[in-house]
C-alpha atoms as a PDB file:
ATOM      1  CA  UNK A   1     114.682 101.466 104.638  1.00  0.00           C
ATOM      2  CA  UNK A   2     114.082 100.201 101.136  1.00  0.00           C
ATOM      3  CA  UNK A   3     111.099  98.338 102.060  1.00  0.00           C
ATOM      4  CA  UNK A   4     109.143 100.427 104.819  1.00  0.00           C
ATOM      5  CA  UNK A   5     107.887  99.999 108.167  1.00  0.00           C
ATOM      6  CA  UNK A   6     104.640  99.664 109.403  1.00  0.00           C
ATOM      7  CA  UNK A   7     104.447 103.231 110.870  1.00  0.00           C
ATOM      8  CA  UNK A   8     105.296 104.406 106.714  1.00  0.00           C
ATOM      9  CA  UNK A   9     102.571 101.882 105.906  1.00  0.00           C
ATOM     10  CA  UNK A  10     100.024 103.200 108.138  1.00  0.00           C
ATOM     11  CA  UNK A  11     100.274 106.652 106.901  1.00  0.00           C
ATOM     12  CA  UNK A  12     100.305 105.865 103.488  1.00  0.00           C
ATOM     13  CA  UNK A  13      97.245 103.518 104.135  1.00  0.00           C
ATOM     14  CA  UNK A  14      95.467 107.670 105.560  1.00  0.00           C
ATOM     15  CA  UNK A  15      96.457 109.137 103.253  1.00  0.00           C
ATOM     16  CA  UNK A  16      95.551 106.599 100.203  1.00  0.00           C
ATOM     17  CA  UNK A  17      92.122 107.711  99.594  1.00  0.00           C
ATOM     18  CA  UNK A  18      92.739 111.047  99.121  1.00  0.00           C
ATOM     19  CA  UNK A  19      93.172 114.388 100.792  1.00  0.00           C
ATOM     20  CA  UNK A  20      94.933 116.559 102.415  1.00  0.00           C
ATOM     21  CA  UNK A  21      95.263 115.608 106.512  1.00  0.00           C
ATOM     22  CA  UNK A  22      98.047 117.492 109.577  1.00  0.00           C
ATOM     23  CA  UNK A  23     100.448 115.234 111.082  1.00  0.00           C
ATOM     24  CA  UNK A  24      98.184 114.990 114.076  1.00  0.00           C
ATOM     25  CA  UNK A  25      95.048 113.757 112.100  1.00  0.00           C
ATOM     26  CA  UNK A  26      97.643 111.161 110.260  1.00  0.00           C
ATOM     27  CA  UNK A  27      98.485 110.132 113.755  1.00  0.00           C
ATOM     28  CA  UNK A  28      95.246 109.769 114.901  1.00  0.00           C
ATOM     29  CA  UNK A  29      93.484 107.853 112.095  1.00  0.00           C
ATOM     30  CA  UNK A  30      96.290 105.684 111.271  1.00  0.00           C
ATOM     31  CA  UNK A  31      96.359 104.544 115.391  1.00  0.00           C
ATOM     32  CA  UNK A  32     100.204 105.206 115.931  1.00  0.00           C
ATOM     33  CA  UNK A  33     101.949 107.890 117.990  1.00  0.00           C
ATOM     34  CA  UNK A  34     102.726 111.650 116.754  1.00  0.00           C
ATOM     35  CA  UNK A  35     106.359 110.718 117.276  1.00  0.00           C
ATOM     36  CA  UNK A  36     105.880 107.906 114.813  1.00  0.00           C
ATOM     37  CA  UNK A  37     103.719 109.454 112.331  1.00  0.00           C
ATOM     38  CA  UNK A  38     105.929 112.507 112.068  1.00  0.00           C
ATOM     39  CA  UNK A  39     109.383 109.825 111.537  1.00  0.00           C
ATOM     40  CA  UNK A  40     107.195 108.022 109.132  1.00  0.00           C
ATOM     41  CA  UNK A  41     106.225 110.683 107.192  1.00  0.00           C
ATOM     42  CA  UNK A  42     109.579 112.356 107.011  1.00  0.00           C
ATOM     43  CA  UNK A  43     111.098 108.819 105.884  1.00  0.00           C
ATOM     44  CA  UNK A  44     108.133 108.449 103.350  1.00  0.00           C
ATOM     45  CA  UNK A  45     108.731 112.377 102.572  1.00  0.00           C
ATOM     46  CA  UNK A  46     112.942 111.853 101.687  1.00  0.00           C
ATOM     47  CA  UNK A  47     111.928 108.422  99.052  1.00  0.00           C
ATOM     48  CA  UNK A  48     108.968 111.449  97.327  1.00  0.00           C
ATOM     49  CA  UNK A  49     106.364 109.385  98.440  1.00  0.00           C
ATOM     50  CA  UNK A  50     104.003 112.274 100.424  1.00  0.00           C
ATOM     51  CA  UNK A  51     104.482 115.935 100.007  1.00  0.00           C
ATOM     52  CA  UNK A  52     103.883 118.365 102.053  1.00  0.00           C
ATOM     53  CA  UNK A  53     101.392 121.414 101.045  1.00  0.00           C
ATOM     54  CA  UNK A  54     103.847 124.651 101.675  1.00  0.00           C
ATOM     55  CA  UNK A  55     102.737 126.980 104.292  1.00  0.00           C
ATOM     56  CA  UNK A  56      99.554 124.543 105.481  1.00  0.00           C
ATOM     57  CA  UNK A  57     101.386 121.997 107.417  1.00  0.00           C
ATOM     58  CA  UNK A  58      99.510 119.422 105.462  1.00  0.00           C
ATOM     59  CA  UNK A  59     100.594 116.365 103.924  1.00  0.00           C
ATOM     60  CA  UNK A  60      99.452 114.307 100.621  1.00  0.00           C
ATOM     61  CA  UNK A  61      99.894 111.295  98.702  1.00  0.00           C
ATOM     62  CA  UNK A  62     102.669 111.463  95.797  1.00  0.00           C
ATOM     63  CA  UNK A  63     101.837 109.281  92.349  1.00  0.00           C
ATOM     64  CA  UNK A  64     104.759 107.752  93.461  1.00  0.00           C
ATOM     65  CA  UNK A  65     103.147 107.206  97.056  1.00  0.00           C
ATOM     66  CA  UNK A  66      99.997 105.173  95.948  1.00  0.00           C
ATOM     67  CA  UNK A  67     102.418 103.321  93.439  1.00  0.00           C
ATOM     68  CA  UNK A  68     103.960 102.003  96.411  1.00  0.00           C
ATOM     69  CA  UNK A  69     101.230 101.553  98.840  1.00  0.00           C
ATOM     70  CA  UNK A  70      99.810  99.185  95.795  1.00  0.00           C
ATOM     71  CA  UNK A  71     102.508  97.753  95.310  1.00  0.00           C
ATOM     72  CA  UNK A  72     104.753  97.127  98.654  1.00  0.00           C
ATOM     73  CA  UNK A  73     102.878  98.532 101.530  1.00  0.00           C
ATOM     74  CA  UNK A  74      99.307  97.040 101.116  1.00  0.00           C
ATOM     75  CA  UNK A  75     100.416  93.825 102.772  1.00  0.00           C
ATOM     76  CA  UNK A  76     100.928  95.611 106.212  1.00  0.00           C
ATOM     77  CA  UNK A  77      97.184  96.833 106.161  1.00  0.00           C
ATOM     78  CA  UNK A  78      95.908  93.357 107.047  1.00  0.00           C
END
Protein backbone atom coordinates (compact mmCIF):
# COMPACT_ATOMS: atom_id res chain seq x y z
CA UNK A 1 0.00 0.00 0.00
CA UNK A 2 1.96 2.97 -1.24
CA UNK A 3 -0.02 5.37 0.64
CA UNK A 4 -0.98 3.72 4.13
CA UNK A 5 -3.92 2.96 6.05
CA UNK A 6 -5.22 4.37 8.97
CA UNK A 7 -4.19 1.45 11.27
CA UNK A 8 -0.16 2.39 9.76
CA UNK A 9 -1.17 5.96 10.56
CA UNK A 10 -2.21 5.41 14.00
CA UNK A 11 0.89 3.72 15.00
CA UNK A 12 3.10 5.98 13.49
CA UNK A 13 1.04 8.87 15.12
CA UNK A 14 2.40 6.50 18.99
CA UNK A 15 5.16 6.21 18.11
CA UNK A 16 5.97 9.93 16.67
CA UNK A 17 7.01 11.49 19.81
CA UNK A 18 9.45 9.26 20.70
CA UNK A 19 10.21 6.02 22.45
CA UNK A 20 10.32 2.79 22.55
CA UNK A 21 6.52 1.07 23.17
CA UNK A 22 5.36 -3.31 22.77
CA UNK A 23 2.87 -4.02 20.23
CA UNK A 24 0.28 -4.14 22.95
CA UNK A 25 0.97 -0.54 24.31
CA UNK A 26 0.92 0.59 20.36
CA UNK A 27 -2.44 -1.05 20.33
CA UNK A 28 -3.68 0.42 23.20
CA UNK A 29 -2.71 4.11 22.84
CA UNK A 30 -3.29 4.32 19.25
CA UNK A 31 -7.24 2.86 20.01
CA UNK A 32 -7.12 -0.03 17.33
CA UNK A 33 -7.03 -3.80 17.82
CA UNK A 34 -3.72 -5.99 18.54
CA UNK A 35 -4.58 -7.74 15.29
CA UNK A 36 -4.38 -4.39 13.56
CA UNK A 37 -1.55 -2.86 15.25
CA UNK A 38 0.61 -5.92 14.78
CA UNK A 39 -0.49 -5.90 10.51
CA UNK A 40 0.22 -2.25 10.68
CA UNK A 41 3.35 -2.38 12.09
CA UNK A 42 4.64 -5.26 10.05
CA UNK A 43 3.41 -3.29 6.79
CA UNK A 44 5.07 -0.05 8.22
CA UNK A 45 8.12 -2.48 9.31
CA UNK A 46 8.64 -4.08 5.32
CA UNK A 47 8.58 0.05 3.69
CA UNK A 48 11.69 0.71 6.97
CA UNK A 49 9.45 2.92 8.51
CA UNK A 50 9.58 1.40 12.44
CA UNK A 51 12.18 -0.99 13.62
CA UNK A 52 12.03 -3.26 15.92
CA UNK A 53 14.61 -3.26 19.06
CA UNK A 54 16.19 -7.04 18.76
CA UNK A 55 15.52 -9.26 21.61
CA UNK A 56 12.97 -6.52 23.48
CA UNK A 57 9.95 -6.95 21.42
CA UNK A 58 9.84 -3.22 21.12
CA UNK A 59 9.21 -1.09 18.30
CA UNK A 60 10.51 2.59 17.20
CA UNK A 61 10.19 5.25 14.80
CA UNK A 62 12.68 5.08 11.65
CA UNK A 63 14.03 8.74 10.19
CA UNK A 64 12.32 7.47 7.44
CA UNK A 65 9.09 6.86 9.68
CA UNK A 66 8.61 10.52 10.96
CA UNK A 67 9.53 11.63 7.28
CA UNK A 68 6.43 10.05 6.37
CA UNK A 69 4.15 10.62 9.20
CA UNK A 70 5.04 14.52 8.27
CA UNK A 71 4.64 14.15 5.22
CA UNK A 72 1.70 11.53 4.18
CA UNK A 73 0.23 10.20 7.31
CA UNK A 74 -0.49 13.40 9.42
CA UNK A 75 -3.73 13.95 7.54
CA UNK A 76 -5.33 10.73 9.08
CA UNK A 77 -4.67 12.11 12.71
CA UNK A 78 -7.55 14.58 12.43
Amino acid sequence: MATGSIAEAAVLGVLAPGGMLTAAQISEQAQITGWSARRAIGQLESRGLVMAVPHASLWLITPRGRAAWATKFRRYAQ
